[in-house]
N, C-alpha and C. Protein backbone atom coordinates (compact mmCIF):
# COMPACT_ATOMS: atom_id res chain seq x y z
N UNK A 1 16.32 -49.24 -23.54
CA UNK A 1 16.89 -49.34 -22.21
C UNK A 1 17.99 -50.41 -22.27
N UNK A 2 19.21 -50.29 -21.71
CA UNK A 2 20.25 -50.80 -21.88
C UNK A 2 20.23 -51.73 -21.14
N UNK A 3 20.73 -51.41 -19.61
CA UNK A 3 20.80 -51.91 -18.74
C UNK A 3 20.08 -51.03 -17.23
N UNK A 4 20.05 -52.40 -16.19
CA UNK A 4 19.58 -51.70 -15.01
C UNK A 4 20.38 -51.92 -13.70
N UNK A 5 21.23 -50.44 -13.38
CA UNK A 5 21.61 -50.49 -12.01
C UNK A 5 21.15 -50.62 -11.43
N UNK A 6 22.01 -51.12 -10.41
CA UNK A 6 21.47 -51.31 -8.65
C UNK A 6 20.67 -50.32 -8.04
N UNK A 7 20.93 -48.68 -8.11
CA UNK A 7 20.20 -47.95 -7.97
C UNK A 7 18.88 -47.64 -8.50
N UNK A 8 18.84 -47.94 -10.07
CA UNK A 8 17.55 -47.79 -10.71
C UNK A 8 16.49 -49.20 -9.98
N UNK A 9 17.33 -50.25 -9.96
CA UNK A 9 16.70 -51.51 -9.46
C UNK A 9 15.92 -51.55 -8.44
N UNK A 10 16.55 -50.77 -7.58
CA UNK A 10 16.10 -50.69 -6.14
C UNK A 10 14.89 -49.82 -6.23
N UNK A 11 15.05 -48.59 -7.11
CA UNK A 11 13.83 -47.88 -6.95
C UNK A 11 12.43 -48.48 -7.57
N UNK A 12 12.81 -49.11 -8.83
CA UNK A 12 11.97 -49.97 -8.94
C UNK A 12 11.06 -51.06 -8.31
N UNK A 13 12.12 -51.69 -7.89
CA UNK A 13 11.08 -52.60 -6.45
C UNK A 13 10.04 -51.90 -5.53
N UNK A 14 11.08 -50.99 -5.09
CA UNK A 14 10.58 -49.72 -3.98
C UNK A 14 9.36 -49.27 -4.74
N UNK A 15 8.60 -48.70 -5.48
CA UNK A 15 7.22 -48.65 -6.40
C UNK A 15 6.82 -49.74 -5.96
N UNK A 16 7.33 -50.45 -6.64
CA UNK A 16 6.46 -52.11 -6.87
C UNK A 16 5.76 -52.47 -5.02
N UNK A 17 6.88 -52.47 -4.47
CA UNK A 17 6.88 -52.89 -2.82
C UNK A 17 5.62 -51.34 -2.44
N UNK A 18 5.99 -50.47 -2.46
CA UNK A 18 4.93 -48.95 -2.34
C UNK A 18 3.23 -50.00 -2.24
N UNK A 19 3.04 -49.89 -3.62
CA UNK A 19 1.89 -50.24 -4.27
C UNK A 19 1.15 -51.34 -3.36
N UNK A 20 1.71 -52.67 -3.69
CA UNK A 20 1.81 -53.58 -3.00
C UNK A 20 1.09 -52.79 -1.27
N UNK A 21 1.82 -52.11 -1.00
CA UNK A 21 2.14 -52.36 0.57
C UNK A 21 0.42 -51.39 0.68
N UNK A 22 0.20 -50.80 -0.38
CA UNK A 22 -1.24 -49.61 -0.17
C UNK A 22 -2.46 -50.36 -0.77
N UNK A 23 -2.27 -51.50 -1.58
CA UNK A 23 -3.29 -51.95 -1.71
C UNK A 23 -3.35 -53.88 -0.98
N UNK A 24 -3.15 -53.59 0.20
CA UNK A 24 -3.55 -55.11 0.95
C UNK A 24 -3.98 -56.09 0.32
N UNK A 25 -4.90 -55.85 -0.07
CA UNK A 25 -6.16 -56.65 -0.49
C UNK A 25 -6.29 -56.99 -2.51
N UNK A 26 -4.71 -57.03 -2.96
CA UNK A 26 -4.30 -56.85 -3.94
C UNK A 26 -4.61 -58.54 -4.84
N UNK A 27 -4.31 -59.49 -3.56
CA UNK A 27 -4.47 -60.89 -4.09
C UNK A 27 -5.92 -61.35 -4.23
N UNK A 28 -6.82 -60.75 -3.97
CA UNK A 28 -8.00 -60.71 -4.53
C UNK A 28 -8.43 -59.84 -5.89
N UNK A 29 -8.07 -59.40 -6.08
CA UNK A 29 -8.33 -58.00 -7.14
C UNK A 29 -7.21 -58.04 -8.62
N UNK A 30 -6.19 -58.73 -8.23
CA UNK A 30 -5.22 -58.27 -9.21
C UNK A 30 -4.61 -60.11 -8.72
N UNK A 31 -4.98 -61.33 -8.89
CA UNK A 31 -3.88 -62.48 -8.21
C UNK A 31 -2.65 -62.26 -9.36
N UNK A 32 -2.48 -62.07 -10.42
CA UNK A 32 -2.10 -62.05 -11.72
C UNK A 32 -0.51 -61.73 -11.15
N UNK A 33 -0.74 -60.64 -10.54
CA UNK A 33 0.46 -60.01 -9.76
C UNK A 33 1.50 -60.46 -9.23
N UNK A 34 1.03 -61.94 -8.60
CA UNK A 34 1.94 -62.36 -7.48
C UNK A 34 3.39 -63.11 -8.36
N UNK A 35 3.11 -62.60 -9.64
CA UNK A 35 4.69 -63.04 -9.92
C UNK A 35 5.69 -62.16 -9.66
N UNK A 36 5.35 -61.22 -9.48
CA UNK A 36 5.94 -59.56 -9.71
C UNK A 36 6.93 -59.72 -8.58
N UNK A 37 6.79 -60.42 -6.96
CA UNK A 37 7.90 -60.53 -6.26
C UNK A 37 8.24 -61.52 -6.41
N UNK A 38 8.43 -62.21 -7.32
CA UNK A 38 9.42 -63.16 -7.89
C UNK A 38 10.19 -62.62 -8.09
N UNK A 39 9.83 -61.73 -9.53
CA UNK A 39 10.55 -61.21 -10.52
C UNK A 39 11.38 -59.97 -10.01
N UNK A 40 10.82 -59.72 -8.88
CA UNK A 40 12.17 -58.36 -8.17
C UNK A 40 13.11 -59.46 -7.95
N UNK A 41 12.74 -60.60 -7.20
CA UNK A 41 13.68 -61.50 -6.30
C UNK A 41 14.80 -61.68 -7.72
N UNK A 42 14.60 -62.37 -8.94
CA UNK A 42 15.04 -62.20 -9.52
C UNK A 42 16.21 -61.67 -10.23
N UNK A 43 15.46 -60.22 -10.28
CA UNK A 43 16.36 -59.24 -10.55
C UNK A 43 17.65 -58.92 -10.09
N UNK A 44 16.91 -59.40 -8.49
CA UNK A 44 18.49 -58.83 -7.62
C UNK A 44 19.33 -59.99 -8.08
N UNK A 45 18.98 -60.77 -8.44
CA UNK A 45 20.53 -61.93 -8.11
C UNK A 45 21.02 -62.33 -9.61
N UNK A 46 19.93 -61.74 -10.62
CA UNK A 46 20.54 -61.78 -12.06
C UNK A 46 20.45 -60.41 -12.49
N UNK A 47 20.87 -59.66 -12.71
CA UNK A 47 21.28 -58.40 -13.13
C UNK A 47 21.21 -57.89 -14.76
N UNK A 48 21.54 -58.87 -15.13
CA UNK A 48 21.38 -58.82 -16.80
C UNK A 48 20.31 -58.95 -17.23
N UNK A 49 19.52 -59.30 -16.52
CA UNK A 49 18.11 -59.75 -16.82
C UNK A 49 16.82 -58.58 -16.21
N UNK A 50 17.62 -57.79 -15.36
CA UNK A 50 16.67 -56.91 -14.93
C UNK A 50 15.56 -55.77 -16.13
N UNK A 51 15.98 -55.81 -17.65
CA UNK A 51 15.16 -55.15 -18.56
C UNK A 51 14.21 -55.61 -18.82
N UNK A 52 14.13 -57.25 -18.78
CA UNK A 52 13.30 -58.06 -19.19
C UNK A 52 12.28 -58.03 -17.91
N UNK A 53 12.82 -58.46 -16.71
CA UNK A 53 12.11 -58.60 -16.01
C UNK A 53 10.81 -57.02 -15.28
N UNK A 54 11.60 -56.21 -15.54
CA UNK A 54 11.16 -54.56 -15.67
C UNK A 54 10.01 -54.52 -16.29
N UNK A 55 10.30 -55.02 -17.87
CA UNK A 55 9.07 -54.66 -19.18
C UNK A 55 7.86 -55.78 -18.84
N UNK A 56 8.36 -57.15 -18.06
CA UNK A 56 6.99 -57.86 -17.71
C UNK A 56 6.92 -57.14 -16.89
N UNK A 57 7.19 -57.09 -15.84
CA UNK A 57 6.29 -56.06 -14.41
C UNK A 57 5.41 -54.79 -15.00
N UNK A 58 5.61 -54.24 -15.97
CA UNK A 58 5.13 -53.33 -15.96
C UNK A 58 3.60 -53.15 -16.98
N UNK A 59 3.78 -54.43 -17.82
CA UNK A 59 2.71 -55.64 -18.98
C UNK A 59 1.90 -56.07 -17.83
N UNK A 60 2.15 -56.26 -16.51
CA UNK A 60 1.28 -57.06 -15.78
C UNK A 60 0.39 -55.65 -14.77
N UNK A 61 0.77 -54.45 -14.75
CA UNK A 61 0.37 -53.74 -14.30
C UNK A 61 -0.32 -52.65 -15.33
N UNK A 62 -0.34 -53.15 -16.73
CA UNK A 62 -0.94 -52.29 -17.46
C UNK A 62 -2.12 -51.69 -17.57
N UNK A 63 -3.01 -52.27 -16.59
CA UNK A 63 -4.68 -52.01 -16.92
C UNK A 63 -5.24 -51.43 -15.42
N UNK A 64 -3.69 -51.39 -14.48
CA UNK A 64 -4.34 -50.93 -13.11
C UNK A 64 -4.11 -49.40 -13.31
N UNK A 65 -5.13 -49.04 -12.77
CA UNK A 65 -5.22 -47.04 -13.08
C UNK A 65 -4.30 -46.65 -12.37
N UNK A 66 -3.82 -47.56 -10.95
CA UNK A 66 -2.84 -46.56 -10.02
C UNK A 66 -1.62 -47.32 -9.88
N UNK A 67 -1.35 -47.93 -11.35
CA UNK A 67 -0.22 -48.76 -11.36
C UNK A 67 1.13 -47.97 -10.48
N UNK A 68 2.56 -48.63 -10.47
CA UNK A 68 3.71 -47.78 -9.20
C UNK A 68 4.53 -47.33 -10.71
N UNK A 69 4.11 -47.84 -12.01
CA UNK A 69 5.38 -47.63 -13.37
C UNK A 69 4.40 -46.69 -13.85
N UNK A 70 4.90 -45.48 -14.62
CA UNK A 70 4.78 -44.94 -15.59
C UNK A 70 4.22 -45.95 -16.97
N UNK A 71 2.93 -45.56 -17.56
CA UNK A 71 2.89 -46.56 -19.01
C UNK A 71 2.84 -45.34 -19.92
N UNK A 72 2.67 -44.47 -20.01
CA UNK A 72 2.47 -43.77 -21.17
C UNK A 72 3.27 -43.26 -21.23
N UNK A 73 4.53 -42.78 -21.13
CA UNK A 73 5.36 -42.35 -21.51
C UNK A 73 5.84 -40.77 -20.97
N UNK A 74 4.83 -39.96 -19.71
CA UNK A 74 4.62 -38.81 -19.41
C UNK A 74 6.10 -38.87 -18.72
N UNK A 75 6.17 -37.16 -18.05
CA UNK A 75 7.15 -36.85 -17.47
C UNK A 75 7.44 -37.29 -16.22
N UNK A 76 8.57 -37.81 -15.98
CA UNK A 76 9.16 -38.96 -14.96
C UNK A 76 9.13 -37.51 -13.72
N UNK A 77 8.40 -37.65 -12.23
CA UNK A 77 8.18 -36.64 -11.48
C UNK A 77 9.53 -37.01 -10.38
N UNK A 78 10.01 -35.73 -10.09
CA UNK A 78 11.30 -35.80 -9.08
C UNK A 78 10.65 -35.66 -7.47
N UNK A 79 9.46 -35.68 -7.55
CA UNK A 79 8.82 -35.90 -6.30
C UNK A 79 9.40 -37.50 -5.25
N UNK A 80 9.93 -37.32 -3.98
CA UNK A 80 10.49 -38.09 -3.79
C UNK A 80 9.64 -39.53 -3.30
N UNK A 81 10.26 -40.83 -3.66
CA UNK A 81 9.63 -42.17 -3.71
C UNK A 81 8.65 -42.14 -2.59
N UNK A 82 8.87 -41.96 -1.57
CA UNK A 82 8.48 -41.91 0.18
C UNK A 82 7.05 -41.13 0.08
N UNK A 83 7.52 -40.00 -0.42
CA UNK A 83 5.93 -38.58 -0.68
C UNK A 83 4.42 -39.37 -1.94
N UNK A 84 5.75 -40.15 -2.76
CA UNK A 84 4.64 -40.62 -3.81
C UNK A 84 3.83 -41.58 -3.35
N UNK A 85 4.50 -42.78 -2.46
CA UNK A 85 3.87 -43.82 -2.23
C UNK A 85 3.44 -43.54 -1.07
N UNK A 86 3.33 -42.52 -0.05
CA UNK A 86 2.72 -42.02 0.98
C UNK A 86 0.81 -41.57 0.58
N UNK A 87 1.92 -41.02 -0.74
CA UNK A 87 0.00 -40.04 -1.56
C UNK A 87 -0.69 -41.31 -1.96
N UNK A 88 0.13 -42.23 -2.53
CA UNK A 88 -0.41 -43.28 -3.46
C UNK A 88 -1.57 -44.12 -2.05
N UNK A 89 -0.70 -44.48 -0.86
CA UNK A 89 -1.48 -45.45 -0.17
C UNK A 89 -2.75 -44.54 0.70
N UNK A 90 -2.47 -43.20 0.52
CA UNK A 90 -3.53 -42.20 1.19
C UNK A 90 -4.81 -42.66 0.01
N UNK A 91 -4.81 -42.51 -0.73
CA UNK A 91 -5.74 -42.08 -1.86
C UNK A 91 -6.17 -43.54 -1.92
N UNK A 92 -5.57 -44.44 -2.22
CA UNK A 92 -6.42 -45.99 -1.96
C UNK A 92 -7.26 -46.14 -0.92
N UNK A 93 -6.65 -45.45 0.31
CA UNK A 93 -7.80 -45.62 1.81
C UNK A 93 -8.72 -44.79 1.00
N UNK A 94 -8.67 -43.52 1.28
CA UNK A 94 -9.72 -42.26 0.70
C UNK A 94 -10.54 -43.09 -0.50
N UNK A 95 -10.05 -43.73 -2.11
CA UNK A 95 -10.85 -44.20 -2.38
C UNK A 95 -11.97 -45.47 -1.81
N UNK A 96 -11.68 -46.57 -1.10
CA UNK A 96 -12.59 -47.38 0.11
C UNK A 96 -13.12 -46.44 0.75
N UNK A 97 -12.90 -45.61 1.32
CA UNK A 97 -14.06 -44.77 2.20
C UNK A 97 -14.73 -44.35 1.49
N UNK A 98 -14.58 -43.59 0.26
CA UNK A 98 -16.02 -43.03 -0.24
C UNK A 98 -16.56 -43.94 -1.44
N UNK A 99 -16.24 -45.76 -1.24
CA UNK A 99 -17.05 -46.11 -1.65
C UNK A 99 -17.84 -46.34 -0.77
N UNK A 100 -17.20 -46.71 0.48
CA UNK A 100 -18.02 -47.15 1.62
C UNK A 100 -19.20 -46.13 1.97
N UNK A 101 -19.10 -44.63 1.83
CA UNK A 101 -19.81 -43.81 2.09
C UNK A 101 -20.87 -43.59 1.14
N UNK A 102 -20.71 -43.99 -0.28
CA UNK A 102 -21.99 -44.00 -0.87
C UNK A 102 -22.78 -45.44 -0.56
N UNK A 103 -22.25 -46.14 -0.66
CA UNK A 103 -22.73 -47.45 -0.44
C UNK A 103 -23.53 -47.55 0.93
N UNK A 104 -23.02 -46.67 1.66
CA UNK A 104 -24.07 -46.57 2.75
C UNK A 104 -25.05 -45.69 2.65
N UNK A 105 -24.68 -44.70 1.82
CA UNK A 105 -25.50 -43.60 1.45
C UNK A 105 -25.68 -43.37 0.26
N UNK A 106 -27.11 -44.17 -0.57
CA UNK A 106 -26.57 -43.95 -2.44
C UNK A 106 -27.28 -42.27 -2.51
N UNK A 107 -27.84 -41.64 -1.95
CA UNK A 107 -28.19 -40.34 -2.14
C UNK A 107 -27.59 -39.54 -2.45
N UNK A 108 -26.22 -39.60 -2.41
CA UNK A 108 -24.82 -38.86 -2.19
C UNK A 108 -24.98 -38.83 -3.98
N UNK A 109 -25.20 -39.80 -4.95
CA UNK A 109 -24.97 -39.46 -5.88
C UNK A 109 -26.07 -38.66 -6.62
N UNK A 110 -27.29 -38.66 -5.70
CA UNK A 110 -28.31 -37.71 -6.52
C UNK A 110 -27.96 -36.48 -6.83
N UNK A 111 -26.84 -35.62 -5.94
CA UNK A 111 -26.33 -34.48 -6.52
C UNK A 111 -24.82 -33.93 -6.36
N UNK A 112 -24.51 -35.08 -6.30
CA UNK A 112 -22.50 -35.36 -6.90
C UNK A 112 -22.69 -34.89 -8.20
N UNK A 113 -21.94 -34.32 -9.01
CA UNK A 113 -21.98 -33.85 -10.54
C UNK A 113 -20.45 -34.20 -10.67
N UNK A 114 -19.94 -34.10 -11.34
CA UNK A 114 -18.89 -33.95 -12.47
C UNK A 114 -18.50 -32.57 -12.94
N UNK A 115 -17.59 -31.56 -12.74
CA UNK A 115 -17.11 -30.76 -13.36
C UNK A 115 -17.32 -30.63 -15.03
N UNK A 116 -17.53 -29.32 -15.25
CA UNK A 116 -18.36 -29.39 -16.96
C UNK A 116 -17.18 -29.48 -17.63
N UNK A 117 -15.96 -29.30 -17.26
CA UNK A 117 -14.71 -29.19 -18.05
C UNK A 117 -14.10 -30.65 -18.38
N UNK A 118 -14.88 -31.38 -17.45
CA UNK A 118 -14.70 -33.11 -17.74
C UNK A 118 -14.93 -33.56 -18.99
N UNK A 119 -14.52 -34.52 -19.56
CA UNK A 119 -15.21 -34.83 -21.02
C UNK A 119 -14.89 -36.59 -20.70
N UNK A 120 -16.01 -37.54 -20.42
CA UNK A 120 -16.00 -38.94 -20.71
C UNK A 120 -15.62 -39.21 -21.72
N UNK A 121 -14.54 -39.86 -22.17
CA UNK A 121 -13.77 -40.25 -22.87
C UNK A 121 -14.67 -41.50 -24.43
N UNK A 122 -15.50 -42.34 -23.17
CA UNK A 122 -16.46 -42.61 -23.78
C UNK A 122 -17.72 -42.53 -24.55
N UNK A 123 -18.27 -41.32 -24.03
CA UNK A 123 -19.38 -40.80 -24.46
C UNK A 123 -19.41 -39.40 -24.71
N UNK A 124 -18.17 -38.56 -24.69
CA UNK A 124 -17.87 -37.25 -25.12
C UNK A 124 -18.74 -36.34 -24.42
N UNK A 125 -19.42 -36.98 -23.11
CA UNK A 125 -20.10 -36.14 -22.45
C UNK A 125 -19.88 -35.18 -21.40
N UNK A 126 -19.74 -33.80 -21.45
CA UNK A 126 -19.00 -33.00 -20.51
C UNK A 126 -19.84 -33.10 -19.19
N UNK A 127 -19.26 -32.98 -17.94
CA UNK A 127 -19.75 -33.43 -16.92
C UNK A 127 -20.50 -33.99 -16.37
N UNK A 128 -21.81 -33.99 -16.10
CA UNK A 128 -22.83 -35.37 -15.83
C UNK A 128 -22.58 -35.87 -14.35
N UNK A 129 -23.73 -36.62 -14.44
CA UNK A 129 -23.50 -37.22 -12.80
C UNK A 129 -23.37 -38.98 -12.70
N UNK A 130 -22.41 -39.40 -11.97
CA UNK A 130 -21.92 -40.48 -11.52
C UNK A 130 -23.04 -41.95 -11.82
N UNK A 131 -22.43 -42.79 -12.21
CA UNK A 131 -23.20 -43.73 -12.40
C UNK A 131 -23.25 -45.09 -11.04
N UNK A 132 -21.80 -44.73 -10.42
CA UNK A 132 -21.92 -45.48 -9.48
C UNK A 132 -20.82 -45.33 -8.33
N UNK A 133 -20.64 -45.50 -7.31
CA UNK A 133 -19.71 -45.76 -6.00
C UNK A 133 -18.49 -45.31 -6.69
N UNK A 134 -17.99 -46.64 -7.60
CA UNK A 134 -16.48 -46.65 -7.80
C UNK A 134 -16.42 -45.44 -8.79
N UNK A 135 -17.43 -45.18 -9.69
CA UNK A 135 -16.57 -43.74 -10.86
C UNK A 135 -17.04 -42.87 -9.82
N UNK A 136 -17.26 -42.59 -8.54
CA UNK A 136 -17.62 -41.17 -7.96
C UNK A 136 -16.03 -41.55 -6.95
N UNK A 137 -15.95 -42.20 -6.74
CA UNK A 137 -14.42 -42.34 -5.88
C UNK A 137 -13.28 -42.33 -6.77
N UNK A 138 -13.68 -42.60 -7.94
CA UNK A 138 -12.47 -42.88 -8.85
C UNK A 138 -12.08 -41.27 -8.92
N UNK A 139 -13.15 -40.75 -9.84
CA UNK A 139 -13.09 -39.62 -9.99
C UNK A 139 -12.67 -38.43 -8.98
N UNK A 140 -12.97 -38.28 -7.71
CA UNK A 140 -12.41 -37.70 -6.89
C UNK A 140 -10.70 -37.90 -6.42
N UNK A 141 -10.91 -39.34 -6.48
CA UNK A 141 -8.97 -39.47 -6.31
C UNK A 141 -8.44 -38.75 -7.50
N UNK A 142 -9.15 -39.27 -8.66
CA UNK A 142 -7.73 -38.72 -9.48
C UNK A 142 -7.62 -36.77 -10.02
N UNK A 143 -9.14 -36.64 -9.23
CA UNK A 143 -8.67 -34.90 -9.04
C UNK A 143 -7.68 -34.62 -7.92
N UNK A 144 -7.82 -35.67 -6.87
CA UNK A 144 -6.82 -35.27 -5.56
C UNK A 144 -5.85 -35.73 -6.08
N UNK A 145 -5.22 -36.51 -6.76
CA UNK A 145 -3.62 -36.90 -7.59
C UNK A 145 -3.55 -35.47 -8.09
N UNK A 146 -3.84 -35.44 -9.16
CA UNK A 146 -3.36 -34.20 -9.97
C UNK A 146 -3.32 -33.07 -8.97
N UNK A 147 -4.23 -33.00 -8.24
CA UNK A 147 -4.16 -31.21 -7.14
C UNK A 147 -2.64 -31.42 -6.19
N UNK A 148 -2.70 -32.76 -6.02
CA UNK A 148 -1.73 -32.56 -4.71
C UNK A 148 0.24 -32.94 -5.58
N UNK A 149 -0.12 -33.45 -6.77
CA UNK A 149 1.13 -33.02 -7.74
C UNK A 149 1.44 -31.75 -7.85
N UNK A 150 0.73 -30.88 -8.14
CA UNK A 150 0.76 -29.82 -8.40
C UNK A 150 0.95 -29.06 -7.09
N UNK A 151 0.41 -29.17 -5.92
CA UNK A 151 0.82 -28.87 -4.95
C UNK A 151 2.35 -29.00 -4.42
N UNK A 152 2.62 -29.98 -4.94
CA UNK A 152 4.04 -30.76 -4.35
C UNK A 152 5.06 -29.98 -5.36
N UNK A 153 4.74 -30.00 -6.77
CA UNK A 153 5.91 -29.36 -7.80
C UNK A 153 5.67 -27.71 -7.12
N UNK A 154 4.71 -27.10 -6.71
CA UNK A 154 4.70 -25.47 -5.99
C UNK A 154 5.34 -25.34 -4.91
N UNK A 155 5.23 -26.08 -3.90
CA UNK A 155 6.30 -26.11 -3.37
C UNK A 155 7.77 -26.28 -3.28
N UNK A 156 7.67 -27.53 -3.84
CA UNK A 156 9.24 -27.49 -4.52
C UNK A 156 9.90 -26.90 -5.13
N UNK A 157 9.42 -25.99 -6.21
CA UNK A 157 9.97 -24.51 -6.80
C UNK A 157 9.59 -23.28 -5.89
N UNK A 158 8.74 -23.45 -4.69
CA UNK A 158 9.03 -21.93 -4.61
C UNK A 158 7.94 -20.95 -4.78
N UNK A 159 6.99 -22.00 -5.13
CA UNK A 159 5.54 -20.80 -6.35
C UNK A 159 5.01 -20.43 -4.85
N UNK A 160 4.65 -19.10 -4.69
CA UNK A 160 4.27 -18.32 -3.89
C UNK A 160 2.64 -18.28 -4.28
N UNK A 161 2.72 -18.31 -5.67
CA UNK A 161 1.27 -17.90 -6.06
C UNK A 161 0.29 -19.02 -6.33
N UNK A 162 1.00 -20.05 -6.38
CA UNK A 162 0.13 -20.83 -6.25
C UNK A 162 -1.07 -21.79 -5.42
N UNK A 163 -2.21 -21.98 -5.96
CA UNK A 163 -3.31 -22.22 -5.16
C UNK A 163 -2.97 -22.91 -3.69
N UNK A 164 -2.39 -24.16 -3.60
CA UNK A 164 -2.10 -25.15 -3.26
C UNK A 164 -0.52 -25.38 -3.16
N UNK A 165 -0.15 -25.90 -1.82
CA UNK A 165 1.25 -25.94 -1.56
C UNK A 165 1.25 -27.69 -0.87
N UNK A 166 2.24 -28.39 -0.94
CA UNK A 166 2.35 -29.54 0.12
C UNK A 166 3.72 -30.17 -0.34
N UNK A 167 4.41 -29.94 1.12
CA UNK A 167 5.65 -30.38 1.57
C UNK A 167 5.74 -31.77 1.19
N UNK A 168 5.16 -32.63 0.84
CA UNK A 168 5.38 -34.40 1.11
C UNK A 168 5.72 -34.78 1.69
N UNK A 169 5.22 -34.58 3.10
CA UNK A 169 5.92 -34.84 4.40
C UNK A 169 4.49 -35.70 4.47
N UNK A 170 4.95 -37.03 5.32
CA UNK A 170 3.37 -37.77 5.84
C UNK A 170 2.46 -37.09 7.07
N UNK A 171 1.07 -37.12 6.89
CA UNK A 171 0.10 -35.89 7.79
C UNK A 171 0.71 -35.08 7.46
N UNK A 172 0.88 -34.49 6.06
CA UNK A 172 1.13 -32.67 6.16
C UNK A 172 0.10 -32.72 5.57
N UNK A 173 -0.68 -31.71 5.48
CA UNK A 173 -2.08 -31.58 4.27
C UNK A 173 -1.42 -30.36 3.30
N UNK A 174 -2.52 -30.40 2.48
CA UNK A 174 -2.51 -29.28 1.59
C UNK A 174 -2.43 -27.76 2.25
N UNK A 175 -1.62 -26.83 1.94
CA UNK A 175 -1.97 -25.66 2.59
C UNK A 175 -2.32 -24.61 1.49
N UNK A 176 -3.55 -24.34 1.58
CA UNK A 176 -4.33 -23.31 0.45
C UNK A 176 -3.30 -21.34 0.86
N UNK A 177 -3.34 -21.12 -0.21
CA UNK A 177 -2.42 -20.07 -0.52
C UNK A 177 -3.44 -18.89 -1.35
N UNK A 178 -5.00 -19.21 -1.71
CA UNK A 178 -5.85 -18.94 -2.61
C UNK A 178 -5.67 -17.42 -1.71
N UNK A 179 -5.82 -16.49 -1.93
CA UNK A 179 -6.33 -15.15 -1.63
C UNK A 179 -7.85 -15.41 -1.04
N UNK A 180 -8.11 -14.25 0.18
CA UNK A 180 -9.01 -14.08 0.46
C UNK A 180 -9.76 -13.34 -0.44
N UNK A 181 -11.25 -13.35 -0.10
CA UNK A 181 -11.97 -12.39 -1.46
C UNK A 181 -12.39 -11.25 -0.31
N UNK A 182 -12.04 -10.23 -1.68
CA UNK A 182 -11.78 -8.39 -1.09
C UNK A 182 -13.06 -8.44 -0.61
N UNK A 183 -13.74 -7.95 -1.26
CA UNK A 183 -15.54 -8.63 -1.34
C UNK A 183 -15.92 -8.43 0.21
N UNK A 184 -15.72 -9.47 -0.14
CA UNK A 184 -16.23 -10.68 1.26
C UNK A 184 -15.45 -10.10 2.69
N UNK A 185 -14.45 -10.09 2.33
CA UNK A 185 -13.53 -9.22 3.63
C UNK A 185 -14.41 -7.97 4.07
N UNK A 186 -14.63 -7.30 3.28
CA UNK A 186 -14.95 -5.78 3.58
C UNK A 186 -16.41 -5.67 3.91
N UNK A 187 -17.20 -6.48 3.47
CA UNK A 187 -18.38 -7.07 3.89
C UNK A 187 -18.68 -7.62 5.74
N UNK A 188 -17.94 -8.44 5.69
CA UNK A 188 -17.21 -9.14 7.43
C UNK A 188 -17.12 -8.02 8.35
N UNK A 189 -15.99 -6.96 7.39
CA UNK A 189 -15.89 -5.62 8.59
C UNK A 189 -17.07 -4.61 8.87
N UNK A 190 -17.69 -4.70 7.67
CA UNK A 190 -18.54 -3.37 7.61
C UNK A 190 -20.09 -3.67 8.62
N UNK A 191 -19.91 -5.87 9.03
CA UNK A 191 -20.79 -5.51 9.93
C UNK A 191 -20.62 -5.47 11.12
């Protein structure tokens, strides 16, 4: 990376500021962070320095799962900043509520399962059931990340056929596109 325009700069913060703004309660959980609006402040008023200051921000966000930077190197999404950090601060509430909801209710995990197509990374174990609050919330957000990406790139091209559609508009939900089952239809009429 060469250098960083004003435009790339800005979007950068804009993540950083996103994140920030969806997880409140960040200076308890992450204090490590609070250099990070320094280091935008920074940026803006030294310019030459914005690579450096980029590659720490993004060293200091390396171990958060819902960091605002890309770390691995995947495909940079043209989904727009506003839709991402809209999904991003949805899914932080949604994850607190259903810790809050097992935590009020640990029964919830006696028959929560795991999809068999899952594989724990750790224990090579295909699906299984939850060990606690946070991997049963974890796990549900990051099926709702991936569904509602995929929702968002179907819409944006156009896919007719696909399961799942969503505008990235804030309060739009998902709009299911799944086919009704013939089945089941003709069943409905026939009583």
């Amino acid at each position: 990376m060469s250098e960083i325009n004003d435009e790339k700069w800005n979007e950068i913060c804009e993540r950083a500021k996103g994140w920030f703004e969806s997880h409140p309660d960040w200076k308890e959980e992450h204090a490590d962070l609070s250099a990070v609006p320094t280091m935008m402040n920074a940026g803006d008023n030294k310019p030459t320095k914005r690579v450096a200051y980029y590659k720490a921000m993004r060293s200091m966000f390396d171990d958060i799962e819902d960091a605002p930077f890309a770390t691995t190197g995947g495909a940079k999404s043209n989904m727009p900043l506003v839709s991402q950090n809209y999904r991003d601060a949805t899914l932080a509430t949604c994850k607190k509520a259903l810790i809050a909801a097992v935590e009020d209710c640990p029964d919830i995990l006696l028959f929560a399962v795991k999809n068999r197509r899952t594989v724990d990374k750790k224990t090579a174990v295909k699906g299984g059931l939850f060990s606690s609050a946070e991997e049963f919330a974890q796990y549900w957000v990051d099926a709702a990340y991936l569904r509602i990406n995929k929702a968002w790139n179907a819409y944006n091209n156009g896919n007719l056929s696909a399961d799942y559609t969503w505008s990235g508009e804030e309060d739009d939900a998902l709009v299911s596109q799944i086919p009704k089952c013939e089945k089941t239809l003709q069943k409905l009429e026939d009583a």
